[in-house]
Protein backbone atom coordinates (compact mmCIF):
# COMPACT_ATOMS: atom_id res chain seq x y z
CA UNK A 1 79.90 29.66 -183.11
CA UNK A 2 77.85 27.44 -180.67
CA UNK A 3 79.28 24.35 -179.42
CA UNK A 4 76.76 21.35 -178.03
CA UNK A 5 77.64 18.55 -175.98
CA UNK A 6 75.32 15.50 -176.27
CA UNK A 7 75.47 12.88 -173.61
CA UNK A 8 73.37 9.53 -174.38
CA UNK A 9 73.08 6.99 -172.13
CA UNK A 10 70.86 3.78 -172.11
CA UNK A 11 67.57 3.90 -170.20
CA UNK A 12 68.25 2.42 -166.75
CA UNK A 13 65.69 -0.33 -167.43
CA UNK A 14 68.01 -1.87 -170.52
CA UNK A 15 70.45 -3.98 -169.87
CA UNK A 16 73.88 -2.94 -170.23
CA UNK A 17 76.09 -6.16 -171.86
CA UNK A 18 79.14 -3.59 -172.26
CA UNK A 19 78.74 -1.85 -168.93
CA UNK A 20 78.86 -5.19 -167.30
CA UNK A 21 81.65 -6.43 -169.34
CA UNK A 22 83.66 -3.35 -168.36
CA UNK A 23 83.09 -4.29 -164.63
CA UNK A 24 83.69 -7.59 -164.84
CA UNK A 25 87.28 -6.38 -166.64
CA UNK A 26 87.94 -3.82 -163.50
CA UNK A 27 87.27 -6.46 -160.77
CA UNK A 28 89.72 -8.74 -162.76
CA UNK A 29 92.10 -5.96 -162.86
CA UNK A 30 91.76 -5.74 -159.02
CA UNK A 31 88.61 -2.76 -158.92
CA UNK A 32 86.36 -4.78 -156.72
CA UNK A 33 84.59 -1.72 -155.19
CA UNK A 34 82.97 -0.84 -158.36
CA UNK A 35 79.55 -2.04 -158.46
CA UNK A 36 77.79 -0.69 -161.46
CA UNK A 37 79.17 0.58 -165.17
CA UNK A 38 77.26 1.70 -167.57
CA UNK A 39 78.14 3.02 -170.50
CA UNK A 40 77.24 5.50 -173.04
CA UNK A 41 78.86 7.87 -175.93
CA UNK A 42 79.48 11.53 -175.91
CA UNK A 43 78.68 13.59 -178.88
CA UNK A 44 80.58 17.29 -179.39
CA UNK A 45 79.06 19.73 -182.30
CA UNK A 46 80.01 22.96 -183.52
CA UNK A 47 76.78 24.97 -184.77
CA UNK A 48 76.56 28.44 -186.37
CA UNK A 49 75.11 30.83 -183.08
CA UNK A 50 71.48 31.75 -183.59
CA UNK A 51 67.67 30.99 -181.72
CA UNK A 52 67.64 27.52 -183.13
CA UNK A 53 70.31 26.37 -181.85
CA UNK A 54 68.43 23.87 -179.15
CA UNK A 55 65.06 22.95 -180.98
CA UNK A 56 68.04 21.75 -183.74
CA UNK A 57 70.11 19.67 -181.55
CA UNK A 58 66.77 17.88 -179.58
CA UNK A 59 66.01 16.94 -183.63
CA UNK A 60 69.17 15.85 -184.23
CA UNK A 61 69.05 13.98 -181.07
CA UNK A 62 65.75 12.27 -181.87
CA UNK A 63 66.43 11.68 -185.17
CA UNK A 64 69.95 10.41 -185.78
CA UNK A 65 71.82 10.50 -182.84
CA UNK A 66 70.13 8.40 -179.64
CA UNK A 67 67.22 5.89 -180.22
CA UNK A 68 65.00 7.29 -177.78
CA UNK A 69 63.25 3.74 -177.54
CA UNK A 70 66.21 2.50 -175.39
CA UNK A 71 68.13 5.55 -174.53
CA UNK A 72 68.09 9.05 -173.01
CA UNK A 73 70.04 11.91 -173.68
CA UNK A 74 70.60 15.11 -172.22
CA UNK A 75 72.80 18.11 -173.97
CA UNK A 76 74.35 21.99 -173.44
CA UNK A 77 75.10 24.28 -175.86
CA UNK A 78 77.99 26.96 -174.89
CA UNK A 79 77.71 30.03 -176.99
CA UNK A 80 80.95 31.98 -177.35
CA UNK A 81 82.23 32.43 -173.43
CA UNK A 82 78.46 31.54 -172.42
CA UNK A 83 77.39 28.02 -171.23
CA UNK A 84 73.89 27.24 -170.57
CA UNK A 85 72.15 23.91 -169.70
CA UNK A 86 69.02 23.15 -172.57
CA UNK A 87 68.26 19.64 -171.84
């Protein structure tokens, strides 16, 4: 079993209404020292072990899970006790 973890994350040139939201929350709260928050969602998926492993998850990734108009993405997939960066 192969287990990927997708990170997506808005392009730095969109705007980030939550990310700013969150800051202006944490310097409410007190957190004046942070200057910048973006957000962005993390994805976790368990995938049967084999070669296609990566070309399936960069699919997935363009397809369904990021809109690569406005965001990136970048992803590893540990198999078994292995961990290797893909993308």
């Amino acid at each position: 079993m192969a287990v990927a973890r997708i990170q997506v994350k808005l392009k730095p040139t969109v705007l980030d209404a939550q990310g700013a939201q969150v800051r202006q929350a944490l310097h409410a709260l007190g957190f004046e020292g942070v200057r910048d928050v973006r957000m962005g969602r993390y994805i976790e998926l368990e995938l049967p072990d084999g070669a296609d492993a990566e070309r399936e998850v960069h699919a997935m990734c363009e397809q369904l899970l990021a809109n690569p108009v406005i965001e990136t993405y970048e992803f590893e997939i540990a198999i078994s006790d292995q961990q290797s960066v893909i993308r």
